[in-house]
Protein backbone atom coordinates (compact mmCIF):
# COMPACT_ATOMS: atom_id res chain seq x y z
CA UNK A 1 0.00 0.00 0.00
CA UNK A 2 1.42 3.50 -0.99
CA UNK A 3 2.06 6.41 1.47
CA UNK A 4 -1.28 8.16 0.20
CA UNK A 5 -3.61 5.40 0.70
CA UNK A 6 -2.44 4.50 3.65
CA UNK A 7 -3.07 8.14 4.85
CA UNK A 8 -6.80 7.81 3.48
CA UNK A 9 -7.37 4.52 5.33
CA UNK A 10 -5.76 5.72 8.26
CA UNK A 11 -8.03 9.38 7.97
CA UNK A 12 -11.25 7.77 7.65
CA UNK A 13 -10.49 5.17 10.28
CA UNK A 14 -9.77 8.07 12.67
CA UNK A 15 -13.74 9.50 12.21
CA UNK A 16 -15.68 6.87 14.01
CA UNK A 17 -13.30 6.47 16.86
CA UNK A 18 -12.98 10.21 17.29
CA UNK A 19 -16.89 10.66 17.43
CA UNK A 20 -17.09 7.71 19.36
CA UNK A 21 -15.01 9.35 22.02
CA UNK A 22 -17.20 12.42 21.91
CA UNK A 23 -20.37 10.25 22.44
CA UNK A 24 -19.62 8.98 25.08
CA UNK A 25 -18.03 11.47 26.70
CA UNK A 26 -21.48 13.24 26.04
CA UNK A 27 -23.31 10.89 27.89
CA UNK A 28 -20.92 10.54 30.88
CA UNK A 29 -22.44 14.24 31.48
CA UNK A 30 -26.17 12.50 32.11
CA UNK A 31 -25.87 9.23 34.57
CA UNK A 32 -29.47 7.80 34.70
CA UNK A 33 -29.95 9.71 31.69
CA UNK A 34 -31.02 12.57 33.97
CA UNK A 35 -29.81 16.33 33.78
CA UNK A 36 -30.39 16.89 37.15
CA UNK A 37 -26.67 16.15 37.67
CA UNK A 38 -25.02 18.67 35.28
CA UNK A 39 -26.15 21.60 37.38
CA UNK A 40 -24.41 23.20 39.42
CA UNK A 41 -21.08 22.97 37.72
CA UNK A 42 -21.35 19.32 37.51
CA UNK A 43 -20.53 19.05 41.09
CA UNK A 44 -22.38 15.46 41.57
CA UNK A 45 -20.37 14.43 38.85
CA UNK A 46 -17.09 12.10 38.47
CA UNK A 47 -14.27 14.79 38.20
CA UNK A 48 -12.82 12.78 35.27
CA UNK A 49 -15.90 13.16 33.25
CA UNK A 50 -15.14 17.09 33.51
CA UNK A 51 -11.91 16.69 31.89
CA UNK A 52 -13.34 15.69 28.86
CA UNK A 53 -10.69 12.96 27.99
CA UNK A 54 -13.15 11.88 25.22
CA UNK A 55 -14.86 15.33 24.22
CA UNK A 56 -11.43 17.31 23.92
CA UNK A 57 -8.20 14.63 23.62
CA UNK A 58 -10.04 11.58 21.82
CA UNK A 59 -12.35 13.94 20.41
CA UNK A 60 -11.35 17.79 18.67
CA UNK A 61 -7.74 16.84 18.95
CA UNK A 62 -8.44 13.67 15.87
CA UNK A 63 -11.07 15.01 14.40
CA UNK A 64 -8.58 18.22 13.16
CA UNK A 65 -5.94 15.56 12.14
CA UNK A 66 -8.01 13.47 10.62
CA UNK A 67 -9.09 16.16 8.08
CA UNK A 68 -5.81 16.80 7.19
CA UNK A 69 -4.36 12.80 7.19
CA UNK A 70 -7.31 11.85 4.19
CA UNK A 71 -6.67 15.13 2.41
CA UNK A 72 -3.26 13.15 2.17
CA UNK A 73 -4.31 11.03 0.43
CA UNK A 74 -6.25 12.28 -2.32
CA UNK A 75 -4.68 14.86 -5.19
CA UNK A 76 -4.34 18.41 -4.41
CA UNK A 77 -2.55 20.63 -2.59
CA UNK A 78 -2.29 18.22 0.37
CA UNK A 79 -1.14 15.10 -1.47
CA UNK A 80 2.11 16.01 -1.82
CA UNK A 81 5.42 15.56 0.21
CA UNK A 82 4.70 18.95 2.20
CA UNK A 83 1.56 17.72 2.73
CA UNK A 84 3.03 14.55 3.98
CA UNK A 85 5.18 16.46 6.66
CA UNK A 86 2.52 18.84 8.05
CA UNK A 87 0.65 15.21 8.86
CA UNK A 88 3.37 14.10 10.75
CA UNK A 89 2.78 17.35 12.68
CA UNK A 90 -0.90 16.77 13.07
CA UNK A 91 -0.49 12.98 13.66
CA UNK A 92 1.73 13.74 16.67
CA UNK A 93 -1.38 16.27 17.96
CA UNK A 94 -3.30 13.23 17.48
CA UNK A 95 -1.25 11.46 19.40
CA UNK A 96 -0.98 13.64 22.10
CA UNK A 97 -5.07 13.99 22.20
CA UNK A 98 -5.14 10.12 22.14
CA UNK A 99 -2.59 9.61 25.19
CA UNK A 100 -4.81 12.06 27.42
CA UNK A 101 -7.82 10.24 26.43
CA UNK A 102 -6.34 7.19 27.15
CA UNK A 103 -5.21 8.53 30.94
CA UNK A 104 -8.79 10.16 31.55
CA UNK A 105 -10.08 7.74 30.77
CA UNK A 106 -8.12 5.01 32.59
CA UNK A 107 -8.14 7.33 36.16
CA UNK A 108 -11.78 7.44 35.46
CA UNK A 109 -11.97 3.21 35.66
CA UNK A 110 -9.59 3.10 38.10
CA UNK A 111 -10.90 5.69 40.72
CA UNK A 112 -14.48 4.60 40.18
CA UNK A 113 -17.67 7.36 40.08
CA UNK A 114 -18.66 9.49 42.39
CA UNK A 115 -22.07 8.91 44.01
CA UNK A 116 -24.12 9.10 47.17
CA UNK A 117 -23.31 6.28 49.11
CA UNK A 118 -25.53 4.12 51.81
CA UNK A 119 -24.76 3.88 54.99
CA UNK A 120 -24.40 0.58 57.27
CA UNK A 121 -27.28 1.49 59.05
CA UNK A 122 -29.57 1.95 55.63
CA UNK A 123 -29.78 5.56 55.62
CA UNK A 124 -28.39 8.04 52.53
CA UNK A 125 -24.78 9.31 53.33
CA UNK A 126 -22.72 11.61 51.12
CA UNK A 127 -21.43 11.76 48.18
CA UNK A 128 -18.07 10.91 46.91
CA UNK A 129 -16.11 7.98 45.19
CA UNK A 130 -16.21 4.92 47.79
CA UNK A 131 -13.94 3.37 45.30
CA UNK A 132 -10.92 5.99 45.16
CA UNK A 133 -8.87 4.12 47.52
CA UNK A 134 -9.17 0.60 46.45
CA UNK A 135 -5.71 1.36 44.30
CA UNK A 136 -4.13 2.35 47.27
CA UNK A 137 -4.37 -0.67 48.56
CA UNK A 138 -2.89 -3.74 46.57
CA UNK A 139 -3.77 -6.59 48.39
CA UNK A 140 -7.40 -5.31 47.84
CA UNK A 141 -9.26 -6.30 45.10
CA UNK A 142 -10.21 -3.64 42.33
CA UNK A 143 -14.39 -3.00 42.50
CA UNK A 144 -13.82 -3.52 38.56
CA UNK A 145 -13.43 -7.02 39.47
CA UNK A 146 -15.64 -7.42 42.76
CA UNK A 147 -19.01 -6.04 41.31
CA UNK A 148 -20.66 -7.19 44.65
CA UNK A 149 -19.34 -3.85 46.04
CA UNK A 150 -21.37 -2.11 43.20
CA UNK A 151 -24.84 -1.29 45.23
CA UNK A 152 -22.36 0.28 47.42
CA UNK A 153 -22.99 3.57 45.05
CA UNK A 154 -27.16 4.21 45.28
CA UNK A 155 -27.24 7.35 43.79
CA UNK A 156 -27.09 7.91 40.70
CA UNK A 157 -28.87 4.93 40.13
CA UNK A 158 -26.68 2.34 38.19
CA UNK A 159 -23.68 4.91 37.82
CA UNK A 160 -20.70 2.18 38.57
CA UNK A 161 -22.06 0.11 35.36
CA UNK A 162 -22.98 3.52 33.37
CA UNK A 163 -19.48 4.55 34.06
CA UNK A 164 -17.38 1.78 33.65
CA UNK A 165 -18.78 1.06 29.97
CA UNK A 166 -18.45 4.46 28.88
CA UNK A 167 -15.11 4.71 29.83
CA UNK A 168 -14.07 1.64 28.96
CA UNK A 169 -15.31 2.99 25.31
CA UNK A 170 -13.17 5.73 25.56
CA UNK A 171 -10.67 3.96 26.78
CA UNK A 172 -10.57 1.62 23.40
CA UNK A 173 -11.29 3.78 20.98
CA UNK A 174 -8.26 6.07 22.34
CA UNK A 175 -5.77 3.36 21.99
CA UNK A 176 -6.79 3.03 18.41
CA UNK A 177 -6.49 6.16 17.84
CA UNK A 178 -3.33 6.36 19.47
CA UNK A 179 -2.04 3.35 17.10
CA UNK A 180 -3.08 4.95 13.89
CA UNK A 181 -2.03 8.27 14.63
CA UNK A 182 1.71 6.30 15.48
CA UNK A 183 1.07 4.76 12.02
CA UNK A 184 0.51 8.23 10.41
CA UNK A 185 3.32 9.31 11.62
CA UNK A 186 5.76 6.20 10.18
CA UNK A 187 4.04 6.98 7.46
CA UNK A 188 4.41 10.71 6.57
CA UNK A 189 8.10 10.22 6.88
CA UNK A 190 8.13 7.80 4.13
CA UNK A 191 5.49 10.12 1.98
CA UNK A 192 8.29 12.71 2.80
CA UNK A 193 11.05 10.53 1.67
CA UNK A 194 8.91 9.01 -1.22
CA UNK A 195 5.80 10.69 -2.33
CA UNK A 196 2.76 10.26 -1.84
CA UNK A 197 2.28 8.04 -5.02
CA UNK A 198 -1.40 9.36 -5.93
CA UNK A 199 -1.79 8.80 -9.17
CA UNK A 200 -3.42 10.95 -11.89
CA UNK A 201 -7.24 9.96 -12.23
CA UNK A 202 -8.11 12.49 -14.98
CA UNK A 203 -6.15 12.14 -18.58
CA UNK A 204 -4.33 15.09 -20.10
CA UNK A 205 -7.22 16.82 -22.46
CA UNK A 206 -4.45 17.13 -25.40
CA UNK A 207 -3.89 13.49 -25.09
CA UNK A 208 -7.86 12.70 -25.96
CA UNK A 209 -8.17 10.77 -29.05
CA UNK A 210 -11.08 11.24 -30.93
C-alpha cells in the first residue's frame, strides 16, 4: 500500500473512533440519563468526566488531524510531500489527544464514580467515590473485578455500570487512535522521503483521441 492510501485509510479510520469518544463522553455528562446532575457545575459528577478525555483529547484533537491525514491522500494541494510532513505534525497532535484520552479515561476506571453512598445502618450518606482508595491498597481487590461492592454507590442509580462502559469505550477507541495516529506518523516520513504516489485519475485533455 502507498504512502497516500495508507493516509486515506488511516483518515477515515480516525472519524468513528474520534466521534465515538465524543459520544460517550457526552453521555458521561447524564448518569441515569437525567440532567439533574449537570447543574451546578457538575458538582455530583465524576471529576474525570469534567476533563473531557473523550470530548477534547479523543475527540477535537483527531477530528482536526483526521481532516488533514485523508486530504493526504487524495490529489491536491495536500497530497504532496509537504503535505506529507505537516501530517506528521498533526499525527503527533493526534497522538498527544489520544494519550490524554487514554489517561482520563483510565483514572476514570480506576478511581471509580462518584455517588451518594448508603450507609451501614440503611440511611443516605454523602457523596463521593467509595472506590478511590481501592488502588491504594494492593492486596485489595479492584471494584472492577468485585461487582458485589457495586450497590455500594445508590445514587445515581446504576452509575458504577454507566461509568465503567463508557469509559471503557473511551478507553478503546483512544488506543486506536493512538495506534493509527503512530502509524501516520511512520508513514508521513516515508510520503516525505517518497511521495505520496497518488496517481493521476483524470487524462491530459491534449492526449484525448477522438
Amino acid at each position: 500500500m502507498c504512502t497516500g492510501k495508507c493516509s486515506r485509510v488511516v483518515g477515515v479510520g480516525l472519524w468513528p473512533l474520534a466521534l465515538t469518544c465524543i459520544v460517550c463522553n457526552l453521555l458521561l455528562c447524564f448518569p441515569d440519563w437525567d440532567t439533574q446532575y449537570v447543574k451546578g457545575g457538575g458538582r455530583l459528577l465524576t471529576p474525570e468526566v469534567l476533563y473531557l478525555g473523550g470530548l477534547v483529547g479523543g475527540g477535537a484533537m483527531i477530528l482536526i488531524p483526521a481532516i488533514h491525514i485523508q486530504a493526504t491522500g487524495r490529489q491536491g494541494c495536500c497530497g504532496n510531500r509537504c503535505g506529507m510532513f505537516l501530517s506528521i505534525l498533526f499525527a503527533l497532535v493526534g497522538v498527544a489527544g489520544s494519550v490524554y484520552a487514554v489517561s482520563i479515561s483510565a483514572l476514570g476506571l480506576v478511581n471509580g464514580p462518584l455517588c451518594q453512598v448508603r450507609e451501614s445502618n440503611g440511611s443516605l450518606g454523602t457523596w463521593g467515590q467509595p472506590f478511590l482508595s481501592t488502588h491504594e491498597e494492593l492486596s485489595k481487590q479492584s471494584y472492577l473485578f468485585n461487582t458485589s461492592t457495586w450497590d455500594t454507590c445508590v445514587n445515581p442509580p446504576g452509575v458504577v455500570q454507566f461509568n465503567v462502559i463508557l469509559f471503557s469505550l473511551v478507553l478503546a477507541a483512544a488506543l486506536l487512535e493512538l495506534l493509527l495516529c503512530g502509524v501516520q506518523v511512520l508513514n508521513g516520513l516515508f510520503g516525505c522521503l517518497c511521495g505520496t504516489c497518488n496517481k493521476k485519475q483524470a487524462r491530459d485533455p491534449k492526449q484525448t483521441q477522438y
